[in-house]
Protein backbone atom coordinates (compact mmCIF):
# COMPACT_ATOMS: atom_id res chain seq x y z
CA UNK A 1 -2.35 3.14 -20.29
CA UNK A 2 0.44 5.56 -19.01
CA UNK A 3 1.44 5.63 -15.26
CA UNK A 4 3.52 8.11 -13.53
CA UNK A 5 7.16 6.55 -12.22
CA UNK A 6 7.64 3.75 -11.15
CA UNK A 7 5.62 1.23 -13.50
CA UNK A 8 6.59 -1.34 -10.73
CA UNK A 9 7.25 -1.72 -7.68
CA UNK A 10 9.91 -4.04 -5.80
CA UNK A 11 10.15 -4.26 -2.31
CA UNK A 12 12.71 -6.66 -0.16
CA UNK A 13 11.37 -9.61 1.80
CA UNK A 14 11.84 -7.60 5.06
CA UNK A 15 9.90 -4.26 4.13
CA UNK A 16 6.94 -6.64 3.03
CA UNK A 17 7.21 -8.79 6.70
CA UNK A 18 7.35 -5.62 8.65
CA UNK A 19 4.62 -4.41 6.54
CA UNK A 20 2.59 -7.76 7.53
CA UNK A 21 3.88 -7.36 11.43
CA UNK A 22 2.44 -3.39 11.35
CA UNK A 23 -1.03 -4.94 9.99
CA UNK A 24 -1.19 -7.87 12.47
CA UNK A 25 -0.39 -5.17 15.64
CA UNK A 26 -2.75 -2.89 14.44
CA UNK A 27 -5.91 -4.99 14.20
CA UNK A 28 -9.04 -4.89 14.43
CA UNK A 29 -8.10 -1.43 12.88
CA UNK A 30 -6.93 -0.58 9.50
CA UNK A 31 -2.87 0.19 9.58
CA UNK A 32 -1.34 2.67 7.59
CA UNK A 33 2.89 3.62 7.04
CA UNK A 34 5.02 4.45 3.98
CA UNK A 35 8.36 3.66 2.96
CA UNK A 36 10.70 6.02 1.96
CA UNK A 37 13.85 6.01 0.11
CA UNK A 38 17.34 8.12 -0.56
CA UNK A 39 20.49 6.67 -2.28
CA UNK A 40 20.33 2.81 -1.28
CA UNK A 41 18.73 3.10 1.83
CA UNK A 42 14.99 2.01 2.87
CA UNK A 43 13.42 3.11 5.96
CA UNK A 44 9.68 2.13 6.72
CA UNK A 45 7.32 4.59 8.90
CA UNK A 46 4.98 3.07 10.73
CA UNK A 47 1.50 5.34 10.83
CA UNK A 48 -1.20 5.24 13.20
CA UNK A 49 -4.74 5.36 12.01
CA UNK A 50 -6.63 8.41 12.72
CA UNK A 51 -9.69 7.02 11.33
CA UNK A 52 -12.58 8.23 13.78
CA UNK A 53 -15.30 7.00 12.28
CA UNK A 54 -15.19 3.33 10.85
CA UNK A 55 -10.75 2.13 11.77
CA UNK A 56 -11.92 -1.16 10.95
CA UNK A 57 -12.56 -0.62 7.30
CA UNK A 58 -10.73 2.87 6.82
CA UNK A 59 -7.46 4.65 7.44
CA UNK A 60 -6.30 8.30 7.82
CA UNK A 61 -2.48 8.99 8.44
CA UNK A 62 -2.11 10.52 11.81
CA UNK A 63 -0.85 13.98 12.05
CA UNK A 64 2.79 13.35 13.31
CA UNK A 65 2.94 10.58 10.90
CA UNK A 66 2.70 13.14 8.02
CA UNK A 67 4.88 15.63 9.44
CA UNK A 68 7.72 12.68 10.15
CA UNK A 69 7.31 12.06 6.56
CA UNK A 70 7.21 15.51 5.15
CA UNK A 71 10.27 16.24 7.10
CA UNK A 72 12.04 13.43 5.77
CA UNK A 73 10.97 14.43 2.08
CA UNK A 74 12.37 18.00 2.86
CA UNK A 75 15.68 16.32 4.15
CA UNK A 76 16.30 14.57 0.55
CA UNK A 77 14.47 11.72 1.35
CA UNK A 78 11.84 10.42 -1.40
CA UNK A 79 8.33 8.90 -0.95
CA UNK A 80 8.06 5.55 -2.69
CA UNK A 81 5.05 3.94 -1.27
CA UNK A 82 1.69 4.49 1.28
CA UNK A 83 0.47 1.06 2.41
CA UNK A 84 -2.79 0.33 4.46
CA UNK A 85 -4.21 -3.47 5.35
CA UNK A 86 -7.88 -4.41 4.53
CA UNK A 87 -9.03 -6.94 7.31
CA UNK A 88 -12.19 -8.03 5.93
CA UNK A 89 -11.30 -8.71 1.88
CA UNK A 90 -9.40 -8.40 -0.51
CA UNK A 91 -6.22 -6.14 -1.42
CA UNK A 92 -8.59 -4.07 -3.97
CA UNK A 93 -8.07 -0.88 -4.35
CA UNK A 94 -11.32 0.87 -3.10
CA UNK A 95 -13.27 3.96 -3.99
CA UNK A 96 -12.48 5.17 -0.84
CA UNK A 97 -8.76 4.53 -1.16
CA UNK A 98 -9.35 6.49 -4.53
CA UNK A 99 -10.60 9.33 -2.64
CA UNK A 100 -7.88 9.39 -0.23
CA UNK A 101 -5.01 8.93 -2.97
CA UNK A 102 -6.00 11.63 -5.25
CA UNK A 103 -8.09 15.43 -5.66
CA UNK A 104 -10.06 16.87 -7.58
CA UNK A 105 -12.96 16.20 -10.18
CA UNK A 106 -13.09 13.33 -12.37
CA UNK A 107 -11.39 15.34 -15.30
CA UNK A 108 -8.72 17.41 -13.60
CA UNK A 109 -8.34 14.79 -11.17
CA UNK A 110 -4.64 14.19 -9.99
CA UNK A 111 -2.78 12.20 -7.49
CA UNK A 112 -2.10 13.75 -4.10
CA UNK A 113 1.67 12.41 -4.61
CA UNK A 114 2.71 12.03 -7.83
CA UNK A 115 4.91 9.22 -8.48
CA UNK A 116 3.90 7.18 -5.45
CA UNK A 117 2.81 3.84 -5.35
CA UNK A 118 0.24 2.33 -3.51
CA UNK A 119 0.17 -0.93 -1.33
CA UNK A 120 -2.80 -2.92 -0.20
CA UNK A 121 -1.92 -5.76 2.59
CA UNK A 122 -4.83 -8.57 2.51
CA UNK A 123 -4.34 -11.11 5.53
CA UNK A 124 -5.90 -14.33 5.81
CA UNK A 125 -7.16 -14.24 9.74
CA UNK A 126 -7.15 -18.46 9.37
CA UNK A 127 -3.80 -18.66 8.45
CA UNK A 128 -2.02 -15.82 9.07
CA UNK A 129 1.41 -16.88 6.49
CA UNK A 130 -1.41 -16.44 3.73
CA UNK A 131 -1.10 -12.62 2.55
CA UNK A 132 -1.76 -10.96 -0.46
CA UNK A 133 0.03 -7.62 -1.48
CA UNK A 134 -1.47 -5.44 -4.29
CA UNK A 135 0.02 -2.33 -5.56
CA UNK A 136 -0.89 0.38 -7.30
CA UNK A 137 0.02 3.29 -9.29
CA UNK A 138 -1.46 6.27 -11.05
CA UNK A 139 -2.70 5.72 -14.70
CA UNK A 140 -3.35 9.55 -16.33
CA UNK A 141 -5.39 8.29 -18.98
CA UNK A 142 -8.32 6.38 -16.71
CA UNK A 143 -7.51 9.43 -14.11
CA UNK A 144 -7.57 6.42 -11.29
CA UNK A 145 -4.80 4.39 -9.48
CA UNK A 146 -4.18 0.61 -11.45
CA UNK A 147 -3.05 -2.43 -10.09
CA UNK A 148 1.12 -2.22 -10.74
CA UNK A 149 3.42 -5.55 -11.03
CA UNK A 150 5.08 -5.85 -7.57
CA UNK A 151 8.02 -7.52 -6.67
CA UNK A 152 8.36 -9.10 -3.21
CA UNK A 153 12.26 -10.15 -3.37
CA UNK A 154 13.41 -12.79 -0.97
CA UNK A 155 10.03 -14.15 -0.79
CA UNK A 156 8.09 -17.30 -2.76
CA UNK A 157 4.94 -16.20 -4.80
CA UNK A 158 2.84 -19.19 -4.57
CA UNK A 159 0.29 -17.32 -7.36
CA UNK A 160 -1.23 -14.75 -8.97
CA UNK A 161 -4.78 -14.22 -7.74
CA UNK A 162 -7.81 -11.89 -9.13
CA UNK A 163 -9.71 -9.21 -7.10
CA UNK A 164 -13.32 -9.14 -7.71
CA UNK A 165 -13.67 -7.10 -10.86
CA UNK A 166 -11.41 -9.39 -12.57
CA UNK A 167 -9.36 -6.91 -14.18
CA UNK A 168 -6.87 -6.33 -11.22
CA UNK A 169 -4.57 -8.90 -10.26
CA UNK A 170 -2.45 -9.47 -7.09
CA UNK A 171 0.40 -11.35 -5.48
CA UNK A 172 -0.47 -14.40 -3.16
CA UNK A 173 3.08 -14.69 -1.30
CA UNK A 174 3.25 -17.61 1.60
CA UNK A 175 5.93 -17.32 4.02
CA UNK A 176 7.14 -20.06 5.92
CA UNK A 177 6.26 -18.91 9.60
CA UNK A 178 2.66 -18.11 11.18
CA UNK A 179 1.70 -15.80 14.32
């Protein structure tokens, strides 16, 4: 299978905490943000869900969310990643986040942003240093996002653990501290 850049995705031990932080605030809703990129430098948006209907187990960027991020793009900046938590599961990529992440009908179908990847946040409400990041990025040929290898750098992977279909696979990273 072909994917659109990046293959991979690495991230630094601070983008994935404030990533964790954003999800933990957020709850019992859904969060949302993106990081963005331009030379060396990182700089992570926070998003607020707009999700009306069901926040707990859906997200929809906010309006000034996607201006402050379309302004940035126009400014040189680059879009590397959306993320979004899932409270109740796991960091699967749904059919929902599908529908959100790309247009069109099944054979002209095309990602919204080309290029981006997607990041899935999974916390474990027990024991909230237990979280599990999934990414993923376009594949043209299945026409569908696919799980990506992620990098978490600064932080220990305890393991490699399986979503529910089996075919997708995500990183189980433990950090040291708990909320």
């Amino acid at each position: 299978m072909k994917f659109c850049e990046p293959p991979s995705l690495t991230i630094q031990a601070s983008e994935a905490r404030g990533m964790r932080e954003h999800a933990v605030r957020a709850r019992p809703n859904e969060c949302c943000g993106a990081l963005i990129v331009r030379a060396n430098v990182r700089w992570r948006i926070e998003g607020q869900n707009a999700e009306l209907d069901r926040p707990t187990h859906a997200y929809r960027m906010d309006d000034e969310t996607t201006a402050r991020i379309k302004d940035n793009l126009a400014d040189g900046w680059t879009l590397l990643a959306v993320y979004h938590s899932h409270l109740h599961g796991t960091p699967r990529f749904s059919r929902q986040d599908q529908r959100h992440a790309a247009r069109g009908w099944w054979r002209w179908r095309r990602p919204i942003a080309p290029g981006t990847v997607h990041i899935v946040i999974a916390i474990n409400w027990r024991r909230l240093g237990d979280v599990v990041y999934a990414a993923y990025g376009w594949s043209p040929d299945a026409r569908r996002f696919l799980p990506i290898p992620m990098i978490v750098e600064g932080m220990a992977t305890r393991k490699v653990v399986h979503a529910p279909d089996r075919r997708e696979k995500a990183l189980h990273f433990t950090e040291g501290s708990t909320m």
